[in-house]
PDB file of N, CA and C in Angstrom:
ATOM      1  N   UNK A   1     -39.322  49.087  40.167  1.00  0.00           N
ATOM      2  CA  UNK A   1     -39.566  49.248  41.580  1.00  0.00           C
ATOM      3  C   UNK A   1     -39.979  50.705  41.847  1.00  0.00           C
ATOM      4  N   UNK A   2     -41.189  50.632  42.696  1.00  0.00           N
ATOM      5  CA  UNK A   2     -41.924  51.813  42.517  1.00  0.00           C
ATOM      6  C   UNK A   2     -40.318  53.169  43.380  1.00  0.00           C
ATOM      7  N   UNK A   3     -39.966  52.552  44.807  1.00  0.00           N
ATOM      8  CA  UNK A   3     -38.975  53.709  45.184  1.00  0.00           C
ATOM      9  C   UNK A   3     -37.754  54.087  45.040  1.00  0.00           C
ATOM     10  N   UNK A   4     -37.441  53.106  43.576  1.00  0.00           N
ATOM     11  CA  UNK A   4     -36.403  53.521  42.533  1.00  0.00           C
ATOM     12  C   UNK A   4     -36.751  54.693  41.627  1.00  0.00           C
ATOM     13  N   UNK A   5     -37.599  54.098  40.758  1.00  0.00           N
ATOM     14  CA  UNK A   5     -38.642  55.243  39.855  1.00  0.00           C
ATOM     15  C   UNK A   5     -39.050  56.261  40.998  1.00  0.00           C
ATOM     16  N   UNK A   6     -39.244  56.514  42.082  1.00  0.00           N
ATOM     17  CA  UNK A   6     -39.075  57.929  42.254  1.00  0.00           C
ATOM     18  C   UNK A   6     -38.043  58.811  42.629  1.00  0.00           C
ATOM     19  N   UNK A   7     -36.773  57.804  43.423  1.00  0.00           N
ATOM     20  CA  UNK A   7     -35.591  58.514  43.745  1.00  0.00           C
ATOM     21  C   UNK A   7     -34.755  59.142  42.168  1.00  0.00           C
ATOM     22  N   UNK A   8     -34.898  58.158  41.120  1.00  0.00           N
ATOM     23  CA  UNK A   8     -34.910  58.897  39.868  1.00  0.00           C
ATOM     24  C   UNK A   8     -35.489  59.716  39.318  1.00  0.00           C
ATOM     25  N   UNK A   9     -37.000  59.961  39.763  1.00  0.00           N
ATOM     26  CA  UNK A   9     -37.878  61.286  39.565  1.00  0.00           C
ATOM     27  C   UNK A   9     -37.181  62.697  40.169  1.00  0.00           C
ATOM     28  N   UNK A  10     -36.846  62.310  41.466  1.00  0.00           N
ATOM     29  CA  UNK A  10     -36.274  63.554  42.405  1.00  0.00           C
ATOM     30  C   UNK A  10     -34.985  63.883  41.664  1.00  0.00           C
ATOM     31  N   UNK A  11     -33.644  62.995  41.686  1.00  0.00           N
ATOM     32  CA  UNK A  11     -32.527  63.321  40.788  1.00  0.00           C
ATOM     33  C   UNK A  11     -32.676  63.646  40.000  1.00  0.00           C
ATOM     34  N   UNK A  12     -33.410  63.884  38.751  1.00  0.00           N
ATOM     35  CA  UNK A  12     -33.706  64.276  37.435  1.00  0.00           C
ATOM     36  C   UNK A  12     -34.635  65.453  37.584  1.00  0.00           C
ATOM     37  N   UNK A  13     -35.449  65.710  39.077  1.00  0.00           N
ATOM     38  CA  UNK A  13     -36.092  67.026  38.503  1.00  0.00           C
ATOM     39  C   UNK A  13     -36.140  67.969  39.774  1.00  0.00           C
ATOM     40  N   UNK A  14     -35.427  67.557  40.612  1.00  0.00           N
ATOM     41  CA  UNK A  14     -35.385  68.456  41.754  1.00  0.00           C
ATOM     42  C   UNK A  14     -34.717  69.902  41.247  1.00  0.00           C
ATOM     43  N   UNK A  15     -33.691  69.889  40.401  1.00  0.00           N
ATOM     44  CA  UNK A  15     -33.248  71.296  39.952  1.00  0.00           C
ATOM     45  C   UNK A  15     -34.182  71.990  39.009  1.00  0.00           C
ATOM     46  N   UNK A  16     -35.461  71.652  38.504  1.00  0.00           N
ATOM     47  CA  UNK A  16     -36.564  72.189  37.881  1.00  0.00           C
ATOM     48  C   UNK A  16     -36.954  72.974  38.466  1.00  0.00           C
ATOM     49  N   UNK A  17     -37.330  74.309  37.964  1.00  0.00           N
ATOM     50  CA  UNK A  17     -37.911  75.409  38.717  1.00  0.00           C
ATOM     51  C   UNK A  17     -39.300  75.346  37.724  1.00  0.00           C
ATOM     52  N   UNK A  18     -40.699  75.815  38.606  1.00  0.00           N
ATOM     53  CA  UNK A  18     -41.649  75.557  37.968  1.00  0.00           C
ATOM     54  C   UNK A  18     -41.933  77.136  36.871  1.00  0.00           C
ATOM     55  N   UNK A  19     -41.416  77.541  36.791  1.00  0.00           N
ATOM     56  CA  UNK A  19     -41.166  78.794  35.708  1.00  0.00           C
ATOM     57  C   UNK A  19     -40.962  78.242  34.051  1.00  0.00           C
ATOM     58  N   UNK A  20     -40.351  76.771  34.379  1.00  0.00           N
ATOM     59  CA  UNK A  20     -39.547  76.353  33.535  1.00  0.00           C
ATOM     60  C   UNK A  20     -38.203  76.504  32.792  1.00  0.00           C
ATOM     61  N   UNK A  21     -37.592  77.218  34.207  1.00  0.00           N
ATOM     62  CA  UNK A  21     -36.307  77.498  33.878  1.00  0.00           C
ATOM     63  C   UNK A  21     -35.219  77.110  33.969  1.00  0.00           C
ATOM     64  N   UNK A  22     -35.443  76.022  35.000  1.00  0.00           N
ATOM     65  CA  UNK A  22     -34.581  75.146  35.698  1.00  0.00           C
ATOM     66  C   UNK A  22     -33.704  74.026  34.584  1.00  0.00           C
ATOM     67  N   UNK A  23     -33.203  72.935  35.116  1.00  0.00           N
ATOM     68  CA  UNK A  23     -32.509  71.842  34.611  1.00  0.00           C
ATOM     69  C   UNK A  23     -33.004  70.916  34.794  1.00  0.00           C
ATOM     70  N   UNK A  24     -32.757  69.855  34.359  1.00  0.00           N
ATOM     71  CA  UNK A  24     -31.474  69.599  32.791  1.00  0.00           C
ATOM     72  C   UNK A  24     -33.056  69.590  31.634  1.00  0.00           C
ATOM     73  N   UNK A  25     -33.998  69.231  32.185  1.00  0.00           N
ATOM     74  CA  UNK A  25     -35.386  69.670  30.813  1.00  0.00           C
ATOM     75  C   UNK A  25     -36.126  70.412  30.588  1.00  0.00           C
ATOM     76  N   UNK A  26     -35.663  71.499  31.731  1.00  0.00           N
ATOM     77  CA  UNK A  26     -36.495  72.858  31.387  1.00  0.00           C
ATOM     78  C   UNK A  26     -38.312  72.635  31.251  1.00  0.00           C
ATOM     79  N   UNK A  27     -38.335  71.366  32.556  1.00  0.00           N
ATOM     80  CA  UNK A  27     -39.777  71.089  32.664  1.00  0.00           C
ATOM     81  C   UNK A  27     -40.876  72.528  33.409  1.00  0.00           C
ATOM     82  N   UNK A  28     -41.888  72.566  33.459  1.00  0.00           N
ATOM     83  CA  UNK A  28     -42.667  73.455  34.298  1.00  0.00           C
ATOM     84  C   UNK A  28     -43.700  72.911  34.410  1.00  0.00           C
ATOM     85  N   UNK A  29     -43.901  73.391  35.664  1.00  0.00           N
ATOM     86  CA  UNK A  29     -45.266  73.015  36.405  1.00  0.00           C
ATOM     87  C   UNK A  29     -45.636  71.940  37.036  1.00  0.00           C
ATOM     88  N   UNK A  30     -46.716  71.363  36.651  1.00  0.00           N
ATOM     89  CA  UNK A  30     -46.742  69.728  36.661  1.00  0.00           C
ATOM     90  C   UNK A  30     -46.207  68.987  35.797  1.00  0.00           C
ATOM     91  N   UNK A  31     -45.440  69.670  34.788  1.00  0.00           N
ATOM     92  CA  UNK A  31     -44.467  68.801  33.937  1.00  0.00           C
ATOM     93  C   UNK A  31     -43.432  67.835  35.160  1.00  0.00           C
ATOM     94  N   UNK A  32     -42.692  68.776  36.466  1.00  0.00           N
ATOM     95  CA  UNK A  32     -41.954  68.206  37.264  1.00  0.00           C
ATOM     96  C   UNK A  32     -42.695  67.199  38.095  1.00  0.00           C
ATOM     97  N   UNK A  33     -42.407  65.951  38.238  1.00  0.00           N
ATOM     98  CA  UNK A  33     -43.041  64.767  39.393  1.00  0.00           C
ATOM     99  C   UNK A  33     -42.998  65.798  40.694  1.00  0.00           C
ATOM    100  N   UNK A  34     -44.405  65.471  41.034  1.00  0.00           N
ATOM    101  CA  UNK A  34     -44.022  65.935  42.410  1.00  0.00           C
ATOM    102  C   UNK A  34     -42.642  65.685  43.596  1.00  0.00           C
ATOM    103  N   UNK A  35     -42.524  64.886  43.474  1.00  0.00           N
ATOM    104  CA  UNK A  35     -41.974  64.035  44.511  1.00  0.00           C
ATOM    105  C   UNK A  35     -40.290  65.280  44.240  1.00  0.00           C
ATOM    106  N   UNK A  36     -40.627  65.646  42.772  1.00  0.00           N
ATOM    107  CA  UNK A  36     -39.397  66.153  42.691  1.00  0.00           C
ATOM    108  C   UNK A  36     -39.617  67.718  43.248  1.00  0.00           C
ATOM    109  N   UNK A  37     -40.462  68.277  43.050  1.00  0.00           N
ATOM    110  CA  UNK A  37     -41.160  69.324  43.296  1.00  0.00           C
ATOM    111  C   UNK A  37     -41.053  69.534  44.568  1.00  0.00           C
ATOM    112  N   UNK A  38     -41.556  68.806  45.831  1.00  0.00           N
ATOM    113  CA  UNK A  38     -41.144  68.588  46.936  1.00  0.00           C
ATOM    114  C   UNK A  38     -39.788  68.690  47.746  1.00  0.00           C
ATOM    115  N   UNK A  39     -38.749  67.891  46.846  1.00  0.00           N
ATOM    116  CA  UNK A  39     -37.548  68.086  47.077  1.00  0.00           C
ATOM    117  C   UNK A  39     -36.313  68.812  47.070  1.00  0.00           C
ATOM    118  N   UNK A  40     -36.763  69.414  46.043  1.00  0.00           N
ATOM    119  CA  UNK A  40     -36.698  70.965  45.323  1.00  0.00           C
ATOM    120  C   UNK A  40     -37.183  71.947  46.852  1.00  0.00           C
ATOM    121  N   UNK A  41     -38.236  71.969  47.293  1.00  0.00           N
ATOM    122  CA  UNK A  41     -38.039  73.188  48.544  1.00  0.00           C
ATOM    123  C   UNK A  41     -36.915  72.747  49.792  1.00  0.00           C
ATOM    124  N   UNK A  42     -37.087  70.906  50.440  1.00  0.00           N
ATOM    125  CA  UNK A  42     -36.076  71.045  50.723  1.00  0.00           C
ATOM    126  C   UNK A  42     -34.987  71.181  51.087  1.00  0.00           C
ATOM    127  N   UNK A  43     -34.541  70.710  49.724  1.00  0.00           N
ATOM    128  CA  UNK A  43     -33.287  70.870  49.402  1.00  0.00           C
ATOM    129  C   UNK A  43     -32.603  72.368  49.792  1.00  0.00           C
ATOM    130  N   UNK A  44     -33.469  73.420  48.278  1.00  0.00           N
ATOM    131  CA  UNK A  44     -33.015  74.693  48.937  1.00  0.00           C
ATOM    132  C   UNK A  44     -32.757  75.212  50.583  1.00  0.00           C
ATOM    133  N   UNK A  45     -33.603  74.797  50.957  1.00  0.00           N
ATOM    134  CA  UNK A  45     -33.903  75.107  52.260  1.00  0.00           C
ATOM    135  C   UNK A  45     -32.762  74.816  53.104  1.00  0.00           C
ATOM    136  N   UNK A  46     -32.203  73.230  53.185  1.00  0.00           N
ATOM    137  CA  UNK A  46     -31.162  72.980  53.809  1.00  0.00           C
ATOM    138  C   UNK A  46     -29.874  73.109  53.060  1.00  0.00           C
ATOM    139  N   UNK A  47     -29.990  74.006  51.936  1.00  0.00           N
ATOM    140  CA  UNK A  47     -28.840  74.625  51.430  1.00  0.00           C
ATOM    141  C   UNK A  47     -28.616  75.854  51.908  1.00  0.00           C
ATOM    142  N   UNK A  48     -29.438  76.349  51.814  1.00  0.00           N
ATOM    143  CA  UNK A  48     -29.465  77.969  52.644  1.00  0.00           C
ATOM    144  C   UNK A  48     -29.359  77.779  54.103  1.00  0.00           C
ATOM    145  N   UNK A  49     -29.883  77.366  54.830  1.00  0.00           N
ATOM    146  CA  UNK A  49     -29.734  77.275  56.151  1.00  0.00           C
ATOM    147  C   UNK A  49     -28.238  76.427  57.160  1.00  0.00           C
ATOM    148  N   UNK A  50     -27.668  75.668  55.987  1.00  0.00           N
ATOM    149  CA  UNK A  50     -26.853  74.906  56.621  1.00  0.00           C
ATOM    150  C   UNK A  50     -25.422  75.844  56.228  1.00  0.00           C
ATOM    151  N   UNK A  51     -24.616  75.734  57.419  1.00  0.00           N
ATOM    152  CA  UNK A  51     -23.032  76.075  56.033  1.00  0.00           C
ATOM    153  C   UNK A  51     -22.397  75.575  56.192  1.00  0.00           C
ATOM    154  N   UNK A  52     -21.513  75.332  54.865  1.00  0.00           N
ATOM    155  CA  UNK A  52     -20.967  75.193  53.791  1.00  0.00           C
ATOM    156  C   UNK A  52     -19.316  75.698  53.488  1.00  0.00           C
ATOM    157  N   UNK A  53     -18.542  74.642  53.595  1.00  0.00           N
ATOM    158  CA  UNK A  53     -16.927  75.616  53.200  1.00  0.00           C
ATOM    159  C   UNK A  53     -17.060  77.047  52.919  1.00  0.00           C
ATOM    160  N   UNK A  54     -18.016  76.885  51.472  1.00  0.00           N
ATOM    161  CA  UNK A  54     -18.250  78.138  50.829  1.00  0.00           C
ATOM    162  C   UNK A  54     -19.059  79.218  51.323  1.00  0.00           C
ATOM    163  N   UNK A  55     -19.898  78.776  52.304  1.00  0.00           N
ATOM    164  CA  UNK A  55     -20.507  80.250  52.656  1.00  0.00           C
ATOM    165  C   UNK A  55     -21.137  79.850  53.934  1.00  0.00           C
ATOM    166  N   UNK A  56     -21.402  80.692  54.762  1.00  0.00           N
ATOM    167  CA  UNK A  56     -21.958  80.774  56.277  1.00  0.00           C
ATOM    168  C   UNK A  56     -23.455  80.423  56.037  1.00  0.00           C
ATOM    169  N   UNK A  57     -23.854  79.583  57.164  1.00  0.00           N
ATOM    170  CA  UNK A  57     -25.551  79.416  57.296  1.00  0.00           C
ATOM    171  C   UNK A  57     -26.426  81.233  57.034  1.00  0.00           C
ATOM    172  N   UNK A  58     -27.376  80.373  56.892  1.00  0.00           N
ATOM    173  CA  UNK A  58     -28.598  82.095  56.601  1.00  0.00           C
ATOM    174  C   UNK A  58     -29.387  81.495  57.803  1.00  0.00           C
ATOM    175  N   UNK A  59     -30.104  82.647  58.557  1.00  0.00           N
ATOM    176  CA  UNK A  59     -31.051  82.834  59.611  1.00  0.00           C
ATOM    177  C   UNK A  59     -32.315  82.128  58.966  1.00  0.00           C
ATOM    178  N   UNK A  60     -32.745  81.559  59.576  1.00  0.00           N
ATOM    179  CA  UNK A  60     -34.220  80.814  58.896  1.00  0.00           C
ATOM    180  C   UNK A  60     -35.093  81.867  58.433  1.00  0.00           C
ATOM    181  N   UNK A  61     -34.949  83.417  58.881  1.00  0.00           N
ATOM    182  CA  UNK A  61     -35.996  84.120  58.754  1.00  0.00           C
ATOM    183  C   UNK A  61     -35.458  84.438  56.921  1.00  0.00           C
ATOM    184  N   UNK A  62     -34.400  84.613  56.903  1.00  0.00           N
ATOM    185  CA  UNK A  62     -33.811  85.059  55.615  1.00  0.00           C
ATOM    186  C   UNK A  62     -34.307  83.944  54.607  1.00  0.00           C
ATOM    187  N   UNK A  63     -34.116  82.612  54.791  1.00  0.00           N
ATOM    188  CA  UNK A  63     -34.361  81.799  53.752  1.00  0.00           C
ATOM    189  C   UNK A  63     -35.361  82.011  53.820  1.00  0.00           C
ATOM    190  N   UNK A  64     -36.309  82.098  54.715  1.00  0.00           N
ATOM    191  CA  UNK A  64     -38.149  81.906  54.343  1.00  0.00           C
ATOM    192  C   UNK A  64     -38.232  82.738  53.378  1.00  0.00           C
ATOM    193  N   UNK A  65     -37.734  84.037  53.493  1.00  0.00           N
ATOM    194  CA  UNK A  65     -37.996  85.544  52.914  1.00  0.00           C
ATOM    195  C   UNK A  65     -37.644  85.417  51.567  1.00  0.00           C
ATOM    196  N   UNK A  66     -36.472  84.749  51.019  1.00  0.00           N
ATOM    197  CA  UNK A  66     -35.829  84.164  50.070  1.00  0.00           C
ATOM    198  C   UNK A  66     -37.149  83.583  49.346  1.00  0.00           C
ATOM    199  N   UNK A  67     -37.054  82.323  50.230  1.00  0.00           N
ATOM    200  CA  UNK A  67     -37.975  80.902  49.261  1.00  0.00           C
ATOM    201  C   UNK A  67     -39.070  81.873  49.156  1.00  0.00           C
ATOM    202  N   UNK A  68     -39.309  82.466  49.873  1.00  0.00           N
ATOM    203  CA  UNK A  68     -41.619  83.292  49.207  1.00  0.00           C
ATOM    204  C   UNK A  68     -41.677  83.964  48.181  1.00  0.00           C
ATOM    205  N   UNK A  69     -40.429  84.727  47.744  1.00  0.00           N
ATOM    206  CA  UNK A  69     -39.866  85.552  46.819  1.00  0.00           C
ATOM    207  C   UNK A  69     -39.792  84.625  45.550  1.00  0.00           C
ATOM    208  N   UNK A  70     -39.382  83.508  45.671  1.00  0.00           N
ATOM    209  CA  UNK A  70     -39.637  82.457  44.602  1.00  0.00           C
ATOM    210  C   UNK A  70     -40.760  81.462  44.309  1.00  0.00           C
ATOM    211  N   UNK A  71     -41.791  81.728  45.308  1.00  0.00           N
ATOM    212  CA  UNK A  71     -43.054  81.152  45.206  1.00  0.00           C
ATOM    213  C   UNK A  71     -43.693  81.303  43.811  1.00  0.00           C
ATOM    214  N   UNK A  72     -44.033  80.355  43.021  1.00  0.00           N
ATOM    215  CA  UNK A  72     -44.338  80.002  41.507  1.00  0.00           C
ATOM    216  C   UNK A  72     -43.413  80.704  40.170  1.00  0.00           C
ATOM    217  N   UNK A  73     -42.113  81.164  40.819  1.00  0.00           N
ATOM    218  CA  UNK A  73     -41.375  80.630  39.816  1.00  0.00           C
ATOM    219  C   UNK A  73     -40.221  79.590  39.805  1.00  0.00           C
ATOM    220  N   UNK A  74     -39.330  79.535  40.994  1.00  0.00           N
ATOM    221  CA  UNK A  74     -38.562  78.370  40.846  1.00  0.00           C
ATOM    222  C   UNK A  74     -39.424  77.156  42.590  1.00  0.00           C
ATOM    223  N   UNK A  75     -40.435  77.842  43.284  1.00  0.00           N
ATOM    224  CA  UNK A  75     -40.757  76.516  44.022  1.00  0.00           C
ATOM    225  C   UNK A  75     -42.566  76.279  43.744  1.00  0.00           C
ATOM    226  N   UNK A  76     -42.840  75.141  43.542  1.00  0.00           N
ATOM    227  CA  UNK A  76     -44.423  75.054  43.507  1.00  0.00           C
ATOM    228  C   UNK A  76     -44.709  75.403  44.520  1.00  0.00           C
ATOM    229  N   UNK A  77     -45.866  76.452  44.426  1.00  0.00           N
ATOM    230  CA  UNK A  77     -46.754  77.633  45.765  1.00  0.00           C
ATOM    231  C   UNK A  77     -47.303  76.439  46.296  1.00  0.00           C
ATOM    232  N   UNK A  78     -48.198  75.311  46.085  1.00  0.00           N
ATOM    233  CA  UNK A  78     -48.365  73.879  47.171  1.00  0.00           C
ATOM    234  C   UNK A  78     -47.398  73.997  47.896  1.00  0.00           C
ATOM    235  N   UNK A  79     -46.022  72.969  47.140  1.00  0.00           N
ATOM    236  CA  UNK A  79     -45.364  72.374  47.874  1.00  0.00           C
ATOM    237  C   UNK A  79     -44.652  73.732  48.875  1.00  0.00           C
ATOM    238  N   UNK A  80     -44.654  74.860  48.346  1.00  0.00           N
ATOM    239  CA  UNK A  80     -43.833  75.816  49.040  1.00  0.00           C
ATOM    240  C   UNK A  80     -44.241  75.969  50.574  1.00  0.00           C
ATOM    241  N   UNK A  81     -46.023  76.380  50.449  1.00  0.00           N
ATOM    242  CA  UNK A  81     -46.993  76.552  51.244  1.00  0.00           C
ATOM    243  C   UNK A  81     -46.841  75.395  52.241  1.00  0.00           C
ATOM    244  N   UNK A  82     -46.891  73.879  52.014  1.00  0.00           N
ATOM    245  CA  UNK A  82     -46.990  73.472  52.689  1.00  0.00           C
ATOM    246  C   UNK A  82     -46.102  73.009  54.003  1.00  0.00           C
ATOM    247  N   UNK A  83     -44.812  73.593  53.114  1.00  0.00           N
ATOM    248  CA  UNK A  83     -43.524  73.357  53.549  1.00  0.00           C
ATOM    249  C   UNK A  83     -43.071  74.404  55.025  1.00  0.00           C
ATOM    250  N   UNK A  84     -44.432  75.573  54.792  1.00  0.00           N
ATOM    251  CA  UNK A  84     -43.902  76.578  55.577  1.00  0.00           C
ATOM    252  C   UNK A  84     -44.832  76.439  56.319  1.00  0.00           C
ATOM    253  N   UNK A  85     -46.408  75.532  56.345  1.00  0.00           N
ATOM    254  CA  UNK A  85     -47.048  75.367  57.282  1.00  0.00           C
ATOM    255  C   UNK A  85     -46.266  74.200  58.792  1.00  0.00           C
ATOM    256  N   UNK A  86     -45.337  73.929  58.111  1.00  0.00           N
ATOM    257  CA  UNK A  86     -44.855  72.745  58.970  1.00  0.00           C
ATOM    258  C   UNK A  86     -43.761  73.221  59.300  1.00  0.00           C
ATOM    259  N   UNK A  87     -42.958  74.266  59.050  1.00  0.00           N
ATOM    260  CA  UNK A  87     -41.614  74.500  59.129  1.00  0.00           C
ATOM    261  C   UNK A  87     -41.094  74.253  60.579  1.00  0.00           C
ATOM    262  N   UNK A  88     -41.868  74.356  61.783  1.00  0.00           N
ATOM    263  CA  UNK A  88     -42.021  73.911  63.324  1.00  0.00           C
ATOM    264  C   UNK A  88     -41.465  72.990  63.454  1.00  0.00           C
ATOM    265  N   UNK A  89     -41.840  71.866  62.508  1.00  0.00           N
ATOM    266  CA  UNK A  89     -41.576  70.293  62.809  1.00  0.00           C
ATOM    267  C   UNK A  89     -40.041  70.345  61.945  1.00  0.00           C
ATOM    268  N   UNK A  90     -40.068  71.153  60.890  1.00  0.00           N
ATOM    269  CA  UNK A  90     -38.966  71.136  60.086  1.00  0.00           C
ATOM    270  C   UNK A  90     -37.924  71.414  60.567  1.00  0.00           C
ATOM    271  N   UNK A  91     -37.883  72.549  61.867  1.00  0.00           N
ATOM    272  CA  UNK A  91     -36.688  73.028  62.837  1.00  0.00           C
ATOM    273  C   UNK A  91     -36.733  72.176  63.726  1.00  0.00           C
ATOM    274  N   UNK A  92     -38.127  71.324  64.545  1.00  0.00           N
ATOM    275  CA  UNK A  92     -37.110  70.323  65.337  1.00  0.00           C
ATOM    276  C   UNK A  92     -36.472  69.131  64.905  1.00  0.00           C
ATOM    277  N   UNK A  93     -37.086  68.731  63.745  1.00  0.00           N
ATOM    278  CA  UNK A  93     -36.049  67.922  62.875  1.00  0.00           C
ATOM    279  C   UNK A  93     -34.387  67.625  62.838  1.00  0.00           C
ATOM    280  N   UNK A  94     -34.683  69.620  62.239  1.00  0.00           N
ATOM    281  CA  UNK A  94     -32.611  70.208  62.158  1.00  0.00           C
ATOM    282  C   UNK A  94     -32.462  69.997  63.192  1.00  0.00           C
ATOM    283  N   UNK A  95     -32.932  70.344  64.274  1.00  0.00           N
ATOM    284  CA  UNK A  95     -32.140  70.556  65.475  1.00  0.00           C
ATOM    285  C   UNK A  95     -32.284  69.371  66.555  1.00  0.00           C
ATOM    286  N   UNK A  96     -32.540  68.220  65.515  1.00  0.00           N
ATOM    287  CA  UNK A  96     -32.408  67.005  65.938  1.00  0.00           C
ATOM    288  C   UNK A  96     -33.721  66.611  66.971  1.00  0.00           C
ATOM    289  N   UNK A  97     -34.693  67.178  67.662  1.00  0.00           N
ATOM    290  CA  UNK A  97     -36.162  67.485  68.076  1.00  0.00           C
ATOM    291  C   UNK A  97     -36.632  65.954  68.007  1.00  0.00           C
ATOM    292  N   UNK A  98     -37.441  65.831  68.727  1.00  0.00           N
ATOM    293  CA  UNK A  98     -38.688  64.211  67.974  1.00  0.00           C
ATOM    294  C   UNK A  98     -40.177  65.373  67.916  1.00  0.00           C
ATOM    295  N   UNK A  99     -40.127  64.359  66.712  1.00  0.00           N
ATOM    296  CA  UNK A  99     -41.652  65.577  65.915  1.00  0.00           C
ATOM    297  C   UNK A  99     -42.443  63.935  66.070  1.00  0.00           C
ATOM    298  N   UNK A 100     -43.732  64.255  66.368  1.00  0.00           N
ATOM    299  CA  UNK A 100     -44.920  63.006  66.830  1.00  0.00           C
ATOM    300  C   UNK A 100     -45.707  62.846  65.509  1.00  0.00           C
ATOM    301  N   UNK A 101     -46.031  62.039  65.035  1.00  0.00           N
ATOM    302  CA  UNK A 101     -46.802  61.524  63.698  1.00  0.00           C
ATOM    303  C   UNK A 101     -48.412  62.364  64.412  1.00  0.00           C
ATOM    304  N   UNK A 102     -48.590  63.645  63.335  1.00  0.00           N
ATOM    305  CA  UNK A 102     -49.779  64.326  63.470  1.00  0.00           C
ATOM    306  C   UNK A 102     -49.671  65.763  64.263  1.00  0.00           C
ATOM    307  N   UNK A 103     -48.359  66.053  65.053  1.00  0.00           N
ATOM    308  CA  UNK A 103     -48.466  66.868  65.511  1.00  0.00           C
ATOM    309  C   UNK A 103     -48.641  68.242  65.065  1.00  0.00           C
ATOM    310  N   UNK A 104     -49.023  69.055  65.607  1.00  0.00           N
ATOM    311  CA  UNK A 104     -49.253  70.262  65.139  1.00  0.00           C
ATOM    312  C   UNK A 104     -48.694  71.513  65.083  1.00  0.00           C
ATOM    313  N   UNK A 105     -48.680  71.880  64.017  1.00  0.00           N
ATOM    314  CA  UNK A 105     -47.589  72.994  63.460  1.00  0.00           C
ATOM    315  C   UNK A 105     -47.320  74.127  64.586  1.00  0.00           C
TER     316      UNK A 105
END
């Protein structure tokens, strides 16, 4: 089933950094499925931004500053890029927002 085989793509390679440094196969590049590649920004993203027993939310400006700093070694510069062209829709999302199919960044 095709959206089995990819929720297993994402679990298996979302901790891949495209450097090839990441886990558990130390894939790079397009070695990682996209889909995992994708999930991988994010993920980070709503790890950093959300908090956590363990540690207080980060300011969105901080994670951006963060994630660009890792642009082509632990996030694909695509998926990174594209992630930050939309990030608009991505905050009314968090903040629970209705984002319109097409709207603009």
């Amino acid at each position: 089933m095709p959206l089995l085989q990819m929720a297993a793509e994402i679990a298996l390679g979302h901790h891949e950094r495209v450097d090839g440094t990441g886990y558990p196969q130390r894939l790079r590049g397009d070695e990682i499925p996209l889909s995992a590649r994708i999930v991988a920004v994010a993920d980070v993203f709503d790890a950093l931004t959300v908090a956590r027993p363990y540690k207080d939310a980060w300011p969105v400006e901080r994670a951006c500053e963060h994630m660009a700093a890792e642009r082509g070694r632990h996030f694909d510069p695509h998926c990174l890029d594209a992630f930050m062209e939309r990030l608009p829709q991505v905050l009314a999302c968090k903040q629970g927002g209705e984002v319109r199919a097409g709207a603009a960044a």
